[in-house]
Protein backbone atom coordinates (compact mmCIF):
# COMPACT_ATOMS: atom_id res chain seq x y z
CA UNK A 1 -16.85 -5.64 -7.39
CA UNK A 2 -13.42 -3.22 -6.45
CA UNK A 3 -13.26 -5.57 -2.98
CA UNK A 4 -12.77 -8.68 -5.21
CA UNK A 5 -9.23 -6.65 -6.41
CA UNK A 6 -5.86 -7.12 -4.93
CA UNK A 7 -2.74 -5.25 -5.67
CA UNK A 8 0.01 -7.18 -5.23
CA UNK A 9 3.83 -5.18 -4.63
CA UNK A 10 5.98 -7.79 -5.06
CA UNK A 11 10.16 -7.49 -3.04
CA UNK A 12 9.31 -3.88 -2.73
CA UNK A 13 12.78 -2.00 -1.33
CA UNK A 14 11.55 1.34 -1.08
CA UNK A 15 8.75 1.85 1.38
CA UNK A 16 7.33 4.93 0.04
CA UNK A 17 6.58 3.49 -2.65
CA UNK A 18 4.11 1.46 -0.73
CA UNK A 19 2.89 4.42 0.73
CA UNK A 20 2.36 5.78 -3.01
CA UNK A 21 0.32 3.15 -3.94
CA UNK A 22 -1.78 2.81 -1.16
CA UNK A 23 -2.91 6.58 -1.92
CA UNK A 24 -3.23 5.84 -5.53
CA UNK A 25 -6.06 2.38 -4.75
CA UNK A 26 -7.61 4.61 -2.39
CA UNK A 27 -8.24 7.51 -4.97
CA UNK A 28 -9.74 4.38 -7.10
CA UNK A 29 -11.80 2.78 -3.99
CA UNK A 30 -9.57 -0.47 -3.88
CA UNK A 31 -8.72 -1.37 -0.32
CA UNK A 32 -6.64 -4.99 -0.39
CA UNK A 33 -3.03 -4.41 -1.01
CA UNK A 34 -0.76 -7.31 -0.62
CA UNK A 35 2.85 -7.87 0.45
CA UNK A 36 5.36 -10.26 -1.07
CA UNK A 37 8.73 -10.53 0.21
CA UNK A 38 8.98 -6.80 1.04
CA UNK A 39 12.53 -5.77 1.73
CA UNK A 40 10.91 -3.56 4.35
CA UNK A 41 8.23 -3.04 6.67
CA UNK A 42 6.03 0.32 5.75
CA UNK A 43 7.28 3.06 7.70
CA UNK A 44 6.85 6.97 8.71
CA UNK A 45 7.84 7.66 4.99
CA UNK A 46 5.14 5.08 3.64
CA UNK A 47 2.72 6.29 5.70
CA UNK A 48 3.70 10.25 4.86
CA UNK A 49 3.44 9.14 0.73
CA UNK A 50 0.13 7.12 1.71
CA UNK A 51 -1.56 10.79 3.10
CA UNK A 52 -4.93 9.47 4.08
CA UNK A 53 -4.83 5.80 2.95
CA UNK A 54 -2.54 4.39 6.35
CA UNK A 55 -5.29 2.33 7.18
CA UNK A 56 -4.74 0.39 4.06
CA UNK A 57 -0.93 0.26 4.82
CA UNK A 58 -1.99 -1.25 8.36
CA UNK A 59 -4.30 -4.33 6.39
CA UNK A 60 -1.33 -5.04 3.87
């Protein structure tokens, strides 16, 4: 049932917190983040905030 949930970050402009939220679905076994309109890419500090959930970062 968790893979039918997205979490959608709409014109994000700061990438960690990207990163923050990937960590926080993987802590509650969601895996489909979504992108809208970010106002950047994720990055080394996304991926530093994300600590162990990059691989979502890489699907978004």
């Amino acid at each position: 049932m968790l893979e039918q949930i997205r979490i959608v970050l709409v014109n994000t402009s700061h990438t960690g917190n990207m990163g923050s939220a990937a960590r926080a679905m993987k802590t509650m076994g969601l895996t489909q983040m979504v992108l809208v309109d970010p106002q950047a890419l994720p990055d080394g500090n996304a991926n530093a905030l994300a600590a162990g959930a990059s691989d979502i970062l890489a699907n978004a």
